[in-house]
PDB file of N, CA and C in Angstrom:
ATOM      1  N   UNK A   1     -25.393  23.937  82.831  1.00  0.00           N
ATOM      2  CA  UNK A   1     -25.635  24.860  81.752  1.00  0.00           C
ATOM      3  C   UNK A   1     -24.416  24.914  80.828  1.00  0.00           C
ATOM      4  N   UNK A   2     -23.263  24.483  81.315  1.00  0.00           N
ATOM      5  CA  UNK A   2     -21.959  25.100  80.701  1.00  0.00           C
ATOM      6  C   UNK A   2     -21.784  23.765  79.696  1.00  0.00           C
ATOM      7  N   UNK A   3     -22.118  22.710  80.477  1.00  0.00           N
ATOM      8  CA  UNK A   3     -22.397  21.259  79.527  1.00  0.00           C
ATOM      9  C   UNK A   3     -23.100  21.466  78.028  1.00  0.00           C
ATOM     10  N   UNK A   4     -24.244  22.193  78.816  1.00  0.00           N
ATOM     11  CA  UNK A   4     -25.784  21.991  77.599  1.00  0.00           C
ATOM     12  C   UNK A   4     -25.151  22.507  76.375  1.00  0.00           C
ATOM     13  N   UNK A   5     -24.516  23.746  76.401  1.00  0.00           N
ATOM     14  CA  UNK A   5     -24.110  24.668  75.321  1.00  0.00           C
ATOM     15  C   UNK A   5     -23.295  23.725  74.234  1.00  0.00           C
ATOM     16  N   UNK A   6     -21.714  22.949  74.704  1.00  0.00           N
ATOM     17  CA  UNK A   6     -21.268  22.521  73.867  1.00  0.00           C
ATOM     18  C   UNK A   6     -22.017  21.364  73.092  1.00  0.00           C
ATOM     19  N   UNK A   7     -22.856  20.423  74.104  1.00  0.00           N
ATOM     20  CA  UNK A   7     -23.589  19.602  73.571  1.00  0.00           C
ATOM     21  C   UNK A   7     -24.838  19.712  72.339  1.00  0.00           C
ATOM     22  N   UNK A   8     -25.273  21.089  72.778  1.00  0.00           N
ATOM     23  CA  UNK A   8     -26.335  21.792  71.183  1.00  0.00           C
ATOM     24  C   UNK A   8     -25.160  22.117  70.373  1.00  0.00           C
ATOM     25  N   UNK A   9     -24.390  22.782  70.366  1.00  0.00           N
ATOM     26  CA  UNK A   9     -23.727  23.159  69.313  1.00  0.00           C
ATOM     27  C   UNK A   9     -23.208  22.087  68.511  1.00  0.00           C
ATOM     28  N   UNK A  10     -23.059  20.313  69.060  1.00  0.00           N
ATOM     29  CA  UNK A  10     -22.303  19.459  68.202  1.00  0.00           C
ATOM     30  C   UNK A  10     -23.650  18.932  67.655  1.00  0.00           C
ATOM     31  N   UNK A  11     -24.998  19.012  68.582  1.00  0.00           N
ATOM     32  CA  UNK A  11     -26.171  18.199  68.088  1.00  0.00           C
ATOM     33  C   UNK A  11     -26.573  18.961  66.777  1.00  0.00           C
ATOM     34  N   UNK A  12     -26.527  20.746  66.971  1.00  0.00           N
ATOM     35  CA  UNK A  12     -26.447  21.292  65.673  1.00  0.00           C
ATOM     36  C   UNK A  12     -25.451  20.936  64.056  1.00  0.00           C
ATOM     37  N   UNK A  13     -24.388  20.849  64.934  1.00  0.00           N
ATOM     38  CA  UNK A  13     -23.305  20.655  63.455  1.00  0.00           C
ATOM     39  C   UNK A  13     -23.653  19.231  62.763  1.00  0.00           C
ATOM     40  N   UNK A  14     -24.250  18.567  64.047  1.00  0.00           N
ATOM     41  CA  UNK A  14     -24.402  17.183  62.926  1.00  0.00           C
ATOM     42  C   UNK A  14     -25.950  16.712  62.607  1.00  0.00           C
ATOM     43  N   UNK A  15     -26.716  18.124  62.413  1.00  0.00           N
ATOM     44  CA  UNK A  15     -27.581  18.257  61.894  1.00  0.00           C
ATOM     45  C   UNK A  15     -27.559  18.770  60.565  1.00  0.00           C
ATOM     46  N   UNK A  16     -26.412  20.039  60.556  1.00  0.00           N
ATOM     47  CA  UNK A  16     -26.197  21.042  59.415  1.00  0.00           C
ATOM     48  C   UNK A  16     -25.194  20.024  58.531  1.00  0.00           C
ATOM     49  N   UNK A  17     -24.166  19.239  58.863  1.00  0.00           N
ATOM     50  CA  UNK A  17     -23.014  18.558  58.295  1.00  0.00           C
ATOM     51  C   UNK A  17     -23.998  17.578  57.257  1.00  0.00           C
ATOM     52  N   UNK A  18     -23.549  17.732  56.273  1.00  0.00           N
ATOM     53  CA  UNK A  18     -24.217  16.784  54.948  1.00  0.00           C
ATOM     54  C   UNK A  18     -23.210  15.566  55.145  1.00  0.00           C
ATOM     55  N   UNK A  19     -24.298  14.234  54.883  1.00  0.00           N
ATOM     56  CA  UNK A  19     -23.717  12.955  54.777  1.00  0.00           C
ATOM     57  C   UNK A  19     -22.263  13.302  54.116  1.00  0.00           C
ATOM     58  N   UNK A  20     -22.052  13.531  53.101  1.00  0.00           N
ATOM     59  CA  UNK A  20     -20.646  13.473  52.706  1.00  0.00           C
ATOM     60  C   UNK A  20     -19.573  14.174  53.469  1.00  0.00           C
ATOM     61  N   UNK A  21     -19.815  14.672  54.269  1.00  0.00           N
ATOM     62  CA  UNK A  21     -18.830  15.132  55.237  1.00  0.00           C
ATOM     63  C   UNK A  21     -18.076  13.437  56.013  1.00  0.00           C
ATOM     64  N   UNK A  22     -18.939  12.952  56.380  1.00  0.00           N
ATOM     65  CA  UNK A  22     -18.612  11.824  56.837  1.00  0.00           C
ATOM     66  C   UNK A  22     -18.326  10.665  56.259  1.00  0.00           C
ATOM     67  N   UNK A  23     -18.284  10.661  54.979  1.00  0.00           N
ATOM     68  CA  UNK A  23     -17.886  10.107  53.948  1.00  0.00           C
ATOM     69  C   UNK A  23     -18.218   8.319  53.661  1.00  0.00           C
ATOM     70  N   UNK A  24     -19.526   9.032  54.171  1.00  0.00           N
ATOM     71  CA  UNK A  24     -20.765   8.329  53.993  1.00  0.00           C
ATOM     72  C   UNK A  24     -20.953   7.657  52.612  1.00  0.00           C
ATOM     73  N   UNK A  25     -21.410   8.700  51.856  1.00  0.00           N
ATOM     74  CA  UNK A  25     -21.411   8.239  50.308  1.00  0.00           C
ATOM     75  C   UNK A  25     -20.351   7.626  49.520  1.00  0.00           C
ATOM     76  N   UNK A  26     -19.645   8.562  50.030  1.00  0.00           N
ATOM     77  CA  UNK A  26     -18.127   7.425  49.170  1.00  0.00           C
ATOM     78  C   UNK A  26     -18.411   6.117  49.399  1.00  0.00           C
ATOM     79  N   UNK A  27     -18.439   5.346  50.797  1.00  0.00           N
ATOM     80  CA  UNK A  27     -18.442   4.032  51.416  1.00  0.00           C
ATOM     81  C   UNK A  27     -19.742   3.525  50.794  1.00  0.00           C
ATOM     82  N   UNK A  28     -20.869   4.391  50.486  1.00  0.00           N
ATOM     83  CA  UNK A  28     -22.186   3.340  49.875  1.00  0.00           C
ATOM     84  C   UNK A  28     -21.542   3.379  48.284  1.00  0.00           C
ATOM     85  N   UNK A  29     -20.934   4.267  47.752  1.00  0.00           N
ATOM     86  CA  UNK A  29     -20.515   4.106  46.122  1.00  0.00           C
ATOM     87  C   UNK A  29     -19.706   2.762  45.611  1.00  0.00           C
ATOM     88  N   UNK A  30     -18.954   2.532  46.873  1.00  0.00           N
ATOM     89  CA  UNK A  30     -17.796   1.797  46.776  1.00  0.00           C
ATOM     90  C   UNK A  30     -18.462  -0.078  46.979  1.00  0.00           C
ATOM     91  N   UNK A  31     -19.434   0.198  48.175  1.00  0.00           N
ATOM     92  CA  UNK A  31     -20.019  -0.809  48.481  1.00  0.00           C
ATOM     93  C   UNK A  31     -21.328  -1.217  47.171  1.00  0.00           C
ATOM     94  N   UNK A  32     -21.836  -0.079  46.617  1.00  0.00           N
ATOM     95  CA  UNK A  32     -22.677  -0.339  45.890  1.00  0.00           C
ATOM     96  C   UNK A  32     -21.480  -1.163  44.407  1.00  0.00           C
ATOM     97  N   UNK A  33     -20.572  -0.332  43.961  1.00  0.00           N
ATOM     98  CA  UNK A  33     -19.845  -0.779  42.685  1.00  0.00           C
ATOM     99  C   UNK A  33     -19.603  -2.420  43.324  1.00  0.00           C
ATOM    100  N   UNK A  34     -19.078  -2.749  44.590  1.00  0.00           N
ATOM    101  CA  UNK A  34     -18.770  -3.978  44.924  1.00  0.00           C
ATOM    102  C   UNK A  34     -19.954  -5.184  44.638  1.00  0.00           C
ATOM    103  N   UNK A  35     -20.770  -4.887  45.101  1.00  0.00           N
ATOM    104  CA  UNK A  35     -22.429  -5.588  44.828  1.00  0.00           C
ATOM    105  C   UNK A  35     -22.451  -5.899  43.232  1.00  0.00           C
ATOM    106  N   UNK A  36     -22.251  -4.536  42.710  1.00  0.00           N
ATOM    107  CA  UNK A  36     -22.412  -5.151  41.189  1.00  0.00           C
ATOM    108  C   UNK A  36     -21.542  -6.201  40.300  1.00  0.00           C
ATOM    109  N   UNK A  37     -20.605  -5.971  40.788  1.00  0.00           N
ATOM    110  CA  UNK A  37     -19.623  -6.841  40.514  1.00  0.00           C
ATOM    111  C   UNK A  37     -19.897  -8.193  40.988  1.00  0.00           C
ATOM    112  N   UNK A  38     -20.391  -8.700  42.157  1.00  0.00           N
ATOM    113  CA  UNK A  38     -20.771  -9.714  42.840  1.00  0.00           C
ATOM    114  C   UNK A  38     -21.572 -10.366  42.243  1.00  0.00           C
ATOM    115  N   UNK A  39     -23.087  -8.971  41.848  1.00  0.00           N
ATOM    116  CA  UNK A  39     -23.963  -9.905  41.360  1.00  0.00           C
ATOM    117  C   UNK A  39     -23.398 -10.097  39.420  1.00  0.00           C
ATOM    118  N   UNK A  40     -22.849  -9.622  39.033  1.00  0.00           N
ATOM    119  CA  UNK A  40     -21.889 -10.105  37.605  1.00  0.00           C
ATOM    120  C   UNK A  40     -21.648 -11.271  37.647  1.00  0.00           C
ATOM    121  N   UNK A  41     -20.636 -11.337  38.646  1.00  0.00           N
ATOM    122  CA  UNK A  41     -19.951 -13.025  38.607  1.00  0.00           C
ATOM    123  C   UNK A  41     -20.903 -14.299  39.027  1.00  0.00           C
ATOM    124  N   UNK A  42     -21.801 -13.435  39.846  1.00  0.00           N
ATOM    125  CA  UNK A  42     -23.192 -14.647  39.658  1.00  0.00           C
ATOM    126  C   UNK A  42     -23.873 -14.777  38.690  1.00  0.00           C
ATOM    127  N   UNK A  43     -24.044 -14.518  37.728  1.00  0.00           N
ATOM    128  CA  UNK A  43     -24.580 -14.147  36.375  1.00  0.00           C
ATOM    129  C   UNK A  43     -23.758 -15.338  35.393  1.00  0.00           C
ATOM    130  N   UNK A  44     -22.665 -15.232  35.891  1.00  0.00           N
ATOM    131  CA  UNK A  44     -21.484 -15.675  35.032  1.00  0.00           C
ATOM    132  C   UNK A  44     -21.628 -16.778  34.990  1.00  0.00           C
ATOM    133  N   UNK A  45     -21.650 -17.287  36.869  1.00  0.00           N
ATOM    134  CA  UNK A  45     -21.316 -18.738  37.026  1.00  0.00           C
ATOM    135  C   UNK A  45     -22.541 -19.642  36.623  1.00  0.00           C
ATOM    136  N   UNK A  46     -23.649 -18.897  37.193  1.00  0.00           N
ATOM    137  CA  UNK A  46     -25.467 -19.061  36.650  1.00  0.00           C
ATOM    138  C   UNK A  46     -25.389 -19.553  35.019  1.00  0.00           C
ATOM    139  N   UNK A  47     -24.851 -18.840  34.381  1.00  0.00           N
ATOM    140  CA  UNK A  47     -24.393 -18.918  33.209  1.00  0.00           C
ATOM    141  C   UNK A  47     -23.662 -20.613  32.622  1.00  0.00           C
ATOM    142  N   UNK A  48     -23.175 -20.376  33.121  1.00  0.00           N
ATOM    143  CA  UNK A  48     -22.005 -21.406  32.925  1.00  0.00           C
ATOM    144  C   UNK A  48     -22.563 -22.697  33.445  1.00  0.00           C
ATOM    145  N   UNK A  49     -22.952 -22.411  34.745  1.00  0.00           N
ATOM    146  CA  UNK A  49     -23.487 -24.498  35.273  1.00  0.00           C
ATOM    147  C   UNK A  49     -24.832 -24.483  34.482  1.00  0.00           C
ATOM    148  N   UNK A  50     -26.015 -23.993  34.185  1.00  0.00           N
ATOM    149  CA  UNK A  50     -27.121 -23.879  33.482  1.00  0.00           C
ATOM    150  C   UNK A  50     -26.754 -24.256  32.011  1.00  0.00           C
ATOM    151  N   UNK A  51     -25.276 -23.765  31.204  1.00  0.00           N
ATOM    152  CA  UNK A  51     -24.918 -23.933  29.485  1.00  0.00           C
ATOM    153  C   UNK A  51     -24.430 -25.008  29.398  1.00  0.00           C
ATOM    154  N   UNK A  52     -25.167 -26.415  29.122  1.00  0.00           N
ATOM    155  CA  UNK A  52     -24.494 -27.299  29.051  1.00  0.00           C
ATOM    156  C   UNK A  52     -23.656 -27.572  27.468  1.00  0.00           C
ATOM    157  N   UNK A  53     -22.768 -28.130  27.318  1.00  0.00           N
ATOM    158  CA  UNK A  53     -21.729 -28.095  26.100  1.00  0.00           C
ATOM    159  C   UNK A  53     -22.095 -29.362  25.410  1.00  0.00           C
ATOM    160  N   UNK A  54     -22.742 -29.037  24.158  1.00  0.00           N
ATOM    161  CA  UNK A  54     -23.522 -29.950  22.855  1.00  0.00           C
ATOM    162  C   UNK A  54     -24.078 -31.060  23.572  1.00  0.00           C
ATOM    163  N   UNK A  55     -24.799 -31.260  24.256  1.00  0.00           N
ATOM    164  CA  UNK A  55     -25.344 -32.210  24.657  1.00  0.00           C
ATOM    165  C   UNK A  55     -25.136 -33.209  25.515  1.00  0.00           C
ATOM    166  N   UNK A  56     -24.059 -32.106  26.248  1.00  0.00           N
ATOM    167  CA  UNK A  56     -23.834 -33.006  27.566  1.00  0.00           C
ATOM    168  C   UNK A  56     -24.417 -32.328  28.893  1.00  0.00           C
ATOM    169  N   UNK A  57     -24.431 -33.263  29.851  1.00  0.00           N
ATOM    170  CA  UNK A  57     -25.453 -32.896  30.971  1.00  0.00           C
ATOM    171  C   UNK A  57     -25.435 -31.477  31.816  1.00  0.00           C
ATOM    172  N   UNK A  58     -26.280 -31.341  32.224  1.00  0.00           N
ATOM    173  CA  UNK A  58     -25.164 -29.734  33.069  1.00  0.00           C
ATOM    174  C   UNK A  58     -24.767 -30.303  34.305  1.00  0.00           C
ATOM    175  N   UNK A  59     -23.725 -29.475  34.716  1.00  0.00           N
ATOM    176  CA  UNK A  59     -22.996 -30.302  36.143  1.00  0.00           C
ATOM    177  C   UNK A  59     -23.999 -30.562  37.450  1.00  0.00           C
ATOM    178  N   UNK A  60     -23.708 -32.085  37.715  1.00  0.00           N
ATOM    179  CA  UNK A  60     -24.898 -32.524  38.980  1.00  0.00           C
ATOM    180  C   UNK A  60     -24.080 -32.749  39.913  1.00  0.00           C
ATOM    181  N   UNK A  61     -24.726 -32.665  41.237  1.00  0.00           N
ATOM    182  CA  UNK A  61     -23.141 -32.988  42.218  1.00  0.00           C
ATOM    183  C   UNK A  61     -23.452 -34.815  42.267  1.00  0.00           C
ATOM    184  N   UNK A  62     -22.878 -35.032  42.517  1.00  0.00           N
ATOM    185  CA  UNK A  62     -22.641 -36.892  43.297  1.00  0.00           C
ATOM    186  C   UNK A  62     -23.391 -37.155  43.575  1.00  0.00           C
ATOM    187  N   UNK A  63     -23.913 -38.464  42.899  1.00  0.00           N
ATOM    188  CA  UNK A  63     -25.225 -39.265  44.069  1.00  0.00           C
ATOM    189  C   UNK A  63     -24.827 -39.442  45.504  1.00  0.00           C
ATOM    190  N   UNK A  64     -26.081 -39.120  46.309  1.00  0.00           N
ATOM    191  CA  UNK A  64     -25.837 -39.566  47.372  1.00  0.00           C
ATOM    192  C   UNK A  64     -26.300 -40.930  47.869  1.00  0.00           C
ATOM    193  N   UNK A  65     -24.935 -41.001  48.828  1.00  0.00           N
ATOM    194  CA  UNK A  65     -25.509 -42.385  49.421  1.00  0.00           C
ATOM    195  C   UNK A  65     -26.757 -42.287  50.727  1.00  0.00           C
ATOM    196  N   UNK A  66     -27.765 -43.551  50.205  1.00  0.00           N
ATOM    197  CA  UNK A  66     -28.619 -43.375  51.173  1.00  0.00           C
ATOM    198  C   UNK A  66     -28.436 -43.739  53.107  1.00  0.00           C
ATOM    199  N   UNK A  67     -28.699 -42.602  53.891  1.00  0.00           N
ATOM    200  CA  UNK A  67     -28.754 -42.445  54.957  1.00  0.00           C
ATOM    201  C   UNK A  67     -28.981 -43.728  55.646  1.00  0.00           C
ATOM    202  N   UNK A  68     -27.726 -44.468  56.155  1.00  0.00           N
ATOM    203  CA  UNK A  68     -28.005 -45.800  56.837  1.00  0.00           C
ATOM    204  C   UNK A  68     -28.641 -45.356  58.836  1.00  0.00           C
ATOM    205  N   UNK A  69     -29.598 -46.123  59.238  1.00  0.00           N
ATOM    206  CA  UNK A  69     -29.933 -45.639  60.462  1.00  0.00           C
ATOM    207  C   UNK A  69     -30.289 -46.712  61.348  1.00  0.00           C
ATOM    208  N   UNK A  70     -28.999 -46.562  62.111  1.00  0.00           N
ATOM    209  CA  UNK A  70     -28.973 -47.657  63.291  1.00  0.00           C
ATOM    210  C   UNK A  70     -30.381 -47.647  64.279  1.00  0.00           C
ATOM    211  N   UNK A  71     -30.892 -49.183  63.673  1.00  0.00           N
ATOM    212  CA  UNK A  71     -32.410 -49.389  64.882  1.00  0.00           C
ATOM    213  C   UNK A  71     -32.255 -48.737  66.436  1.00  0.00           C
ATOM    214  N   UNK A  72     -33.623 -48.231  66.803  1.00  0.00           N
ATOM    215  CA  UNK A  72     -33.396 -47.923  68.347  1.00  0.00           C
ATOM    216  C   UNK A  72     -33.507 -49.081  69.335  1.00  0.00           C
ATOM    217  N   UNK A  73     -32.393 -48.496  70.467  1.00  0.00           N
ATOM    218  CA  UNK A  73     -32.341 -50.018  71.330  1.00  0.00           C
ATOM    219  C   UNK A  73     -33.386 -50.426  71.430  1.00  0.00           C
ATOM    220  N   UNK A  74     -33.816 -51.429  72.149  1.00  0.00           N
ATOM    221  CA  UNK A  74     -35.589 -51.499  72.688  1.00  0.00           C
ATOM    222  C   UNK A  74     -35.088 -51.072  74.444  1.00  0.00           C
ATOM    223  N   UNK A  75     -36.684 -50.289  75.013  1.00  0.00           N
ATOM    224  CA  UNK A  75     -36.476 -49.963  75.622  1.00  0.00           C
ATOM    225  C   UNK A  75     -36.616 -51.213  76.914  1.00  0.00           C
ATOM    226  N   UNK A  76     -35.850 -50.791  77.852  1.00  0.00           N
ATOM    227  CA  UNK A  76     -36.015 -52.080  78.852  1.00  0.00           C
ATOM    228  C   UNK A  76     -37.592 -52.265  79.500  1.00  0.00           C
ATOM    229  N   UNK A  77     -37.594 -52.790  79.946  1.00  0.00           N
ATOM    230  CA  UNK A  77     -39.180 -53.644  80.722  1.00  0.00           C
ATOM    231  C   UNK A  77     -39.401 -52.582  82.478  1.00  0.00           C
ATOM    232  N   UNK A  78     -40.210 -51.888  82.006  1.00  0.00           N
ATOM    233  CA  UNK A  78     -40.663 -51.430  83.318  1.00  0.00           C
ATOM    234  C   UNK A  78     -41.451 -52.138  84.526  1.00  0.00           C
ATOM    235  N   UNK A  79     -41.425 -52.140  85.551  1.00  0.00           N
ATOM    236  CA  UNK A  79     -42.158 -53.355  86.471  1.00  0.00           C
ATOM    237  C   UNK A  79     -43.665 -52.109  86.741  1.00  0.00           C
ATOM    238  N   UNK A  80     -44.805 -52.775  86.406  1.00  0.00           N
ATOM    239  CA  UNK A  80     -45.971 -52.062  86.760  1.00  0.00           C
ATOM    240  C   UNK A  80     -46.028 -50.997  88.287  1.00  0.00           C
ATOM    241  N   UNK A  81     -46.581 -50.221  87.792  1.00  0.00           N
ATOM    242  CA  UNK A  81     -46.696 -49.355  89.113  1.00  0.00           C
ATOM    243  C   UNK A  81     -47.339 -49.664  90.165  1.00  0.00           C
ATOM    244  N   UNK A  82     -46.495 -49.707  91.648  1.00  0.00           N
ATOM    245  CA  UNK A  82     -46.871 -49.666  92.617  1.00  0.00           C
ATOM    246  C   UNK A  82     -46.954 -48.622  93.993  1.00  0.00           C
ATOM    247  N   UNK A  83     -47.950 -49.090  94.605  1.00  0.00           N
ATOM    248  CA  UNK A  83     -47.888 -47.931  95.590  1.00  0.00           C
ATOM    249  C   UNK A  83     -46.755 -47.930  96.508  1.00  0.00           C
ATOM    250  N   UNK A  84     -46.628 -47.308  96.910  1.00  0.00           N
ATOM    251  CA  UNK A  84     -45.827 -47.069  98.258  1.00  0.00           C
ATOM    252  C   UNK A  84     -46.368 -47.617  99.491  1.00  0.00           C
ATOM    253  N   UNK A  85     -46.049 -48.482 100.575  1.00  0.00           N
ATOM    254  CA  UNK A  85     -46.514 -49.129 101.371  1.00  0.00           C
ATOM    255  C   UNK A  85     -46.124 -48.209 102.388  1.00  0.00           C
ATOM    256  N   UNK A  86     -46.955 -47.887 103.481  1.00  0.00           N
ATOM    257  CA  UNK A  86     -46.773 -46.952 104.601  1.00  0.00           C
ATOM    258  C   UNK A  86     -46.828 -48.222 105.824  1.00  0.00           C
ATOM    259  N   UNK A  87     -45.722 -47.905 106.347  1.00  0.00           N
ATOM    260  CA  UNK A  87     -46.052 -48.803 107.772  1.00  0.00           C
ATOM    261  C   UNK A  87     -45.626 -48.159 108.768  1.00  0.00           C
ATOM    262  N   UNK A  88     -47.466 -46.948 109.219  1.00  0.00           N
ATOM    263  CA  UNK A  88     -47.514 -46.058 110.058  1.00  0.00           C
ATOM    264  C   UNK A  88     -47.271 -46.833 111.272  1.00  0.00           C
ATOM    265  N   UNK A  89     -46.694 -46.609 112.371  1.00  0.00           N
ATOM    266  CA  UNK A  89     -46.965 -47.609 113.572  1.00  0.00           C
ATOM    267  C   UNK A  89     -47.967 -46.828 114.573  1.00  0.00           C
ATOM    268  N   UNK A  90     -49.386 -47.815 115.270  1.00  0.00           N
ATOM    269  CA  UNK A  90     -50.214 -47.836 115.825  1.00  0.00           C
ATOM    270  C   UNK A  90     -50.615 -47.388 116.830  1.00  0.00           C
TER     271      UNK A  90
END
């Protein structure tokens, strides 16, 4: 019983305690301004490889070279299946 008491009273306070007590919101304000900024400079760069300059290409990466692929061994020669010979004695 002596348990239960302190344990309602904290389950209460952090029922009554508003998110910003815990400074909750600050951390989504901060995280949210960060995002925007993020998605800005993607905007930017989007910007920039998409604007090609008077008629030159927009940036492509490197041809690739085509994937060379070593043949598979051949597989060796299996000898046909045989039974097992039993030589029960009589």
């Amino acid at each position: 019983m002596l348990a239960a008491i302190p344990a309602f009273v904290w389950a209460l306070a952090f029922l009554l305690l508003p998110f910003n007590g815990f400074g909750v919101k600050d951390r989504l304000d901060l995280i949210d301004a960060r995002l925007d900024e993020i998605q800005a400079e993607l905007r930017l760069l989007n910007h920039r490889v998409t604007a090609a300059p008077h008629g030159e290409p927009a940036a492509t990466p490197p041809p690739m070279r085509p994937a060379v692929r070593e043949p598979d061994p051949p597989e060796p020669e299996r000898p046909a299946r045989a039974e097992p010979r039993l030589n029960w004695p009589r």
